[in-house]
C-alpha atoms as a PDB file:
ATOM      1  CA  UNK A   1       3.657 -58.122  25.518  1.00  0.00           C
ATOM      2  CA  UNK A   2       5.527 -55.139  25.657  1.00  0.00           C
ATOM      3  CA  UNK A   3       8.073 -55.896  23.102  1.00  0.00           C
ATOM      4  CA  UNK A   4       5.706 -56.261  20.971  1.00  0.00           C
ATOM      5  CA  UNK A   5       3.835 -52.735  21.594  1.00  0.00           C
ATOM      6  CA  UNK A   6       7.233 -51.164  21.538  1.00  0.00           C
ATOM      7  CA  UNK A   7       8.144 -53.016  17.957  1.00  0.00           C
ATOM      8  CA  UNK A   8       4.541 -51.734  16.582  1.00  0.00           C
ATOM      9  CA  UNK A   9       5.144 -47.949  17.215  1.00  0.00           C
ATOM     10  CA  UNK A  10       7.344 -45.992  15.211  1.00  0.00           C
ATOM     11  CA  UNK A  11      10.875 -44.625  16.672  1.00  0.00           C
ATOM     12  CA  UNK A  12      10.576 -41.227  17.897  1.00  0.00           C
ATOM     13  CA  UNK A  13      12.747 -38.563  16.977  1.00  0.00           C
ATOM     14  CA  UNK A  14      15.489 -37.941  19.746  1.00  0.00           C
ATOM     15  CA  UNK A  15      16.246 -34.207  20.738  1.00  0.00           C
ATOM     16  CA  UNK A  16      19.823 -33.165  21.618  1.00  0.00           C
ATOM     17  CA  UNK A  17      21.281 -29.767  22.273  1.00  0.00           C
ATOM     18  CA  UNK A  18      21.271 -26.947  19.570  1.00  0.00           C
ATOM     19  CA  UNK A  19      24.829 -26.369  18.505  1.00  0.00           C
ATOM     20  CA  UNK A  20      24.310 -22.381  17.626  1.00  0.00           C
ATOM     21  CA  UNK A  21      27.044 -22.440  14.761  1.00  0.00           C
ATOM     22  CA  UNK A  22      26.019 -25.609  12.828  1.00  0.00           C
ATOM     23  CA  UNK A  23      21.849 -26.434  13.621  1.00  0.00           C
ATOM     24  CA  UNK A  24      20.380 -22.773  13.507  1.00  0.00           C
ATOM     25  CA  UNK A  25      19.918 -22.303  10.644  1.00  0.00           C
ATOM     26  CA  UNK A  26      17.979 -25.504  10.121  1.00  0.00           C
ATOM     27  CA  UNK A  27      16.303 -25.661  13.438  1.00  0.00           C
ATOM     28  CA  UNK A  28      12.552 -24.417  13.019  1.00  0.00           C
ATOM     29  CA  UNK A  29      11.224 -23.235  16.135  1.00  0.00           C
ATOM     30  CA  UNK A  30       7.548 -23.383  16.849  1.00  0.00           C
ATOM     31  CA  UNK A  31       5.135 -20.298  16.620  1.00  0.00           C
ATOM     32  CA  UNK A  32       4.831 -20.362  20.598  1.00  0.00           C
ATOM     33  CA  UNK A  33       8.692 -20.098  20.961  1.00  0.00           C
ATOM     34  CA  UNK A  34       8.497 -17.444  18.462  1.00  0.00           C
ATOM     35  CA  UNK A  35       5.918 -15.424  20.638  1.00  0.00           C
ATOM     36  CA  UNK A  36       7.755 -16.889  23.801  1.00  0.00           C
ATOM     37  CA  UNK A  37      10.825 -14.924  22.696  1.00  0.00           C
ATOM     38  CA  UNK A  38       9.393 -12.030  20.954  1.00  0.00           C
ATOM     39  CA  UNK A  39       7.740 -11.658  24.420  1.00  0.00           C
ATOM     40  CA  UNK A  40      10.924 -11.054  25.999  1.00  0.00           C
ATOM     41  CA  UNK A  41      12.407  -8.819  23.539  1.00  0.00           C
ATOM     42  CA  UNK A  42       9.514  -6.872  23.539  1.00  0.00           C
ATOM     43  CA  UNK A  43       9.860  -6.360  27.241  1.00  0.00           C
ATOM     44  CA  UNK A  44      13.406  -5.443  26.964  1.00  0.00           C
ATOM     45  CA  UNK A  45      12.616  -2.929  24.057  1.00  0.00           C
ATOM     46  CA  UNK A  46      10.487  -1.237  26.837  1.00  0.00           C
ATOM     47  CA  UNK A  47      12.757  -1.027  29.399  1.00  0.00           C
ATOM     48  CA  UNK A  48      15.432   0.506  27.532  1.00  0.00           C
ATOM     49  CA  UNK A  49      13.198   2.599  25.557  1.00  0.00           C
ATOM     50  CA  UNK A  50      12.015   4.015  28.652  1.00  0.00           C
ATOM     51  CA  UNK A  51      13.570   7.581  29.086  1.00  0.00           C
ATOM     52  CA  UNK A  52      12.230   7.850  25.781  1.00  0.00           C
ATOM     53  CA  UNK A  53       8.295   6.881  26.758  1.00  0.00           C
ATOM     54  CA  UNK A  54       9.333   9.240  30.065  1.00  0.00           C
ATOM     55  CA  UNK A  55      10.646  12.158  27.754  1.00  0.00           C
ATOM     56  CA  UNK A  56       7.283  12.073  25.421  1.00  0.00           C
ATOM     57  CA  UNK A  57       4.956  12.493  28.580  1.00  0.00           C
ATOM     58  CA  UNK A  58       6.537  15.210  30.138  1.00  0.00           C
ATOM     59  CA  UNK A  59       6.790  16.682  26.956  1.00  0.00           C
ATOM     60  CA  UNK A  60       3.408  16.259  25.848  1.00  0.00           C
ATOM     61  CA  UNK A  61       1.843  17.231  29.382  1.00  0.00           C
ATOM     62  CA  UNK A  62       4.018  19.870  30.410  1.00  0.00           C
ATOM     63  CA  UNK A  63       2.883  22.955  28.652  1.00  0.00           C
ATOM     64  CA  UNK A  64       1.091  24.005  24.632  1.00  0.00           C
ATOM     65  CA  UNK A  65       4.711  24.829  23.874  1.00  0.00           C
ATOM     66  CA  UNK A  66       6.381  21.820  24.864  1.00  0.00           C
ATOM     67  CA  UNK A  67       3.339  19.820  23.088  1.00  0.00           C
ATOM     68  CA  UNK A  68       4.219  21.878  20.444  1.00  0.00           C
ATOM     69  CA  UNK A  69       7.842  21.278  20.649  1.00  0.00           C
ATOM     70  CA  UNK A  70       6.964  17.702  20.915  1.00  0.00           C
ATOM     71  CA  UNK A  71       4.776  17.577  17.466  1.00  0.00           C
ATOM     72  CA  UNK A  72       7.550  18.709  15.867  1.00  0.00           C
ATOM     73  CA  UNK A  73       9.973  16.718  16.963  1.00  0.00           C
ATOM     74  CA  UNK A  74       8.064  13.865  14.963  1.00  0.00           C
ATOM     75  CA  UNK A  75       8.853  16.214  12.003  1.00  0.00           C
ATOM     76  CA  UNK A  76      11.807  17.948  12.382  1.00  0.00           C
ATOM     77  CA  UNK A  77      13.914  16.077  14.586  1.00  0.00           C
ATOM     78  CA  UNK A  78      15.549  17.237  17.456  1.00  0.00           C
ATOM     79  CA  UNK A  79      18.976  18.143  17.010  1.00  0.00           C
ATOM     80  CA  UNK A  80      20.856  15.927  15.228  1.00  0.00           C
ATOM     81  CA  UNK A  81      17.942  13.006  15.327  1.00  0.00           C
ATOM     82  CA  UNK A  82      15.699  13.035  12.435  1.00  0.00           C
ATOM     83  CA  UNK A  83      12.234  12.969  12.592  1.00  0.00           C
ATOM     84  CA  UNK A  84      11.638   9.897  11.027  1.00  0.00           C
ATOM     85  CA  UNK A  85      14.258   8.408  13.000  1.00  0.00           C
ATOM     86  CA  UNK A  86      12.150   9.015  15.848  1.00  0.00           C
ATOM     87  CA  UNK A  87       8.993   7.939  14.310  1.00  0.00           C
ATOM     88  CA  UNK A  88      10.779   4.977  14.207  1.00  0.00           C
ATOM     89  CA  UNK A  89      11.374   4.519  17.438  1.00  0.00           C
ATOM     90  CA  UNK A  90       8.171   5.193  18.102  1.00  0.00           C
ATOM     91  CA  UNK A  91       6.990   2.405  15.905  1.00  0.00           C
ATOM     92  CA  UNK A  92       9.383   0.133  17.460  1.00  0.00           C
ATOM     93  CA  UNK A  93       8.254   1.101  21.153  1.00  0.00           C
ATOM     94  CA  UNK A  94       4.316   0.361  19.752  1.00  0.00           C
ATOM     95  CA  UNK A  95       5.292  -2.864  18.457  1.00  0.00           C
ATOM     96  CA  UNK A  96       6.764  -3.879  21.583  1.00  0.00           C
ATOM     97  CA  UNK A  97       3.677  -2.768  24.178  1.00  0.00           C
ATOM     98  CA  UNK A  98       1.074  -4.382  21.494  1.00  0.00           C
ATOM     99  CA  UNK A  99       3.082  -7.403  21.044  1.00  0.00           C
ATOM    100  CA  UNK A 100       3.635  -7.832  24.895  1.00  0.00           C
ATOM    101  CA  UNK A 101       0.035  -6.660  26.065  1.00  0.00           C
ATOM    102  CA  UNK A 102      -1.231  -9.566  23.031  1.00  0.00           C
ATOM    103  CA  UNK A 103       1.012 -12.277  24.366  1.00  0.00           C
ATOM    104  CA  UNK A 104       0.426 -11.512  28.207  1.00  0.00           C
ATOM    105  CA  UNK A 105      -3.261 -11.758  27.497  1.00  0.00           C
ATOM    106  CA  UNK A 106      -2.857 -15.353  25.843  1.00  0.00           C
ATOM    107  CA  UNK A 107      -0.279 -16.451  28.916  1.00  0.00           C
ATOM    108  CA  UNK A 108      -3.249 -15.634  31.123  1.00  0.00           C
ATOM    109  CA  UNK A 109      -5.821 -16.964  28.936  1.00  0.00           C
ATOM    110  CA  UNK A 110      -3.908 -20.124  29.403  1.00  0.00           C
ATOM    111  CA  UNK A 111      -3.858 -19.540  33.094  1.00  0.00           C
ATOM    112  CA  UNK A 112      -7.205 -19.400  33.621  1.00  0.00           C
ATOM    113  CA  UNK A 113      -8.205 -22.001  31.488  1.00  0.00           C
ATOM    114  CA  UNK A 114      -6.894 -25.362  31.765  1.00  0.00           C
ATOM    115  CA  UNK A 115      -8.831 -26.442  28.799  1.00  0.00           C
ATOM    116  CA  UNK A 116      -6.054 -23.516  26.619  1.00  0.00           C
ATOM    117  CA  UNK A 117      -2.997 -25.564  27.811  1.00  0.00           C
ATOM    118  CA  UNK A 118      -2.869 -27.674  24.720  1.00  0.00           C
ATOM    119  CA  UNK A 119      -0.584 -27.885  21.850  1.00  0.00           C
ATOM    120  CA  UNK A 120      -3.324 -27.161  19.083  1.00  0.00           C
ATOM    121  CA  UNK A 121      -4.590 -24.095  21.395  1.00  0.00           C
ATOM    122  CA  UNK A 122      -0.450 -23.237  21.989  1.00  0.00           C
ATOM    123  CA  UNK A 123      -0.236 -23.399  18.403  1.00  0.00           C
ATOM    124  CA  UNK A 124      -3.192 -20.904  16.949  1.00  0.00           C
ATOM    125  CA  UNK A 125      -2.888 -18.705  20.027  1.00  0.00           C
ATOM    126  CA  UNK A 126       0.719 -18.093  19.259  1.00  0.00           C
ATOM    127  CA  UNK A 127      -0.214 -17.522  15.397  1.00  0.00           C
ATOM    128  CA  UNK A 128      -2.971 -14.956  16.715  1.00  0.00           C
ATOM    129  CA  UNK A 129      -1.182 -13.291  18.507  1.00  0.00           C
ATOM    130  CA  UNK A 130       1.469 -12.959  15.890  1.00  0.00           C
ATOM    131  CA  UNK A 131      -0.840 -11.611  13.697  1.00  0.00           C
ATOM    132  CA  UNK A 132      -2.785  -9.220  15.589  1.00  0.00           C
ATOM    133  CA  UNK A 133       0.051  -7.317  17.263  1.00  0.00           C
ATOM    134  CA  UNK A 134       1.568  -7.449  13.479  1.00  0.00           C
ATOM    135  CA  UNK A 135      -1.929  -6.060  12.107  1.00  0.00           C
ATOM    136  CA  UNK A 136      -2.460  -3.535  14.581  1.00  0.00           C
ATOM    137  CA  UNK A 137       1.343  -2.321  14.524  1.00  0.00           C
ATOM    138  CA  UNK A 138       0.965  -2.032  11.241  1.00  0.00           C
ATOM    139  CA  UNK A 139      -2.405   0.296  11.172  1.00  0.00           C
ATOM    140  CA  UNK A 140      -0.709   2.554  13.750  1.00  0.00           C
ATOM    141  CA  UNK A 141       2.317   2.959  12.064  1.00  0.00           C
ATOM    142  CA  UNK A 142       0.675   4.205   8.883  1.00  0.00           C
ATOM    143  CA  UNK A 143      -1.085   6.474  11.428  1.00  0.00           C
ATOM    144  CA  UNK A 144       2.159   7.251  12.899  1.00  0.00           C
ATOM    145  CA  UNK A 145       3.837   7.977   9.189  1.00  0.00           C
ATOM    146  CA  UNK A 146       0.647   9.950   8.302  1.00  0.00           C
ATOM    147  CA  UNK A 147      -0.768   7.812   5.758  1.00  0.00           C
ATOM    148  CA  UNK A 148      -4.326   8.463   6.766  1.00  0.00           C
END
């Protein structure tokens, strides 16, 4: 009996490890690994970028002329640092909260709810939040840039 439910059902595909110089470029990864790593890197880009968040609050709290100071730093520079370099940075550091507020909200969602751990739900979730913190970076960067 079970020979013959095994010989009914097609062979399934066998996974093996990734060799990095010869399947990466072919391997597609799935839209929750995407998010899954973009979720770390995002992290990471906060952590480093943190003197950076640090040095914008004190700046922008401190006094009027170090708010001052720090609105034109966005269009002047500072020093040697071009202001768009640091609008850049800026964008960078907004892309990484959204992204990682976005996809900690969907890991909880899937806590919570045992009827969100599926692949379909792992699947659109991931493509939402890909979208959204894509969407709303993208709305505060023209913002940012002065675009409206």
């Amino acid at each position: 009996m079970t020979e013959l439910a095994s010989a009914s059902r097609p062979k399934r595909r066998e996974f093996r490890n990734i060799n990095a110089f010869t399947d990466l470029t072919t391997y597609r990864l799935p839209p929750a690994g995407i998010v899954s790593i973009l979720h770390r890197i995002s992290g990471l880009v906060m952590f480093l970028l943190m003197p950076f968040i640090i040095w914008m609050f004190d700046t922008s709290i401190s006094s009027e002329i170090s708010f001052a100071r720090f609105a034109a730093a966005f269009n002047i520079g500072i020093g040697f640092v071009p202001g768009w370099f640091i609008k850049l940075v800026a964008l960078a550091l907004i892309w990484s909260y959204l992204h990682h507020f976005i996809a900690g909200l969907r890991h909880l969602w899937m806590d919570v709810s045992h009827a969100a751990v599926t692949k379909e739900f792992g699947r659109t979730s991931a493509i939402a939040t890909l979208a959204l913190s894509i969407i709303l970076t993208i709305a505060l960067g023209l913002k940012l840039f002065g675009a409206y």
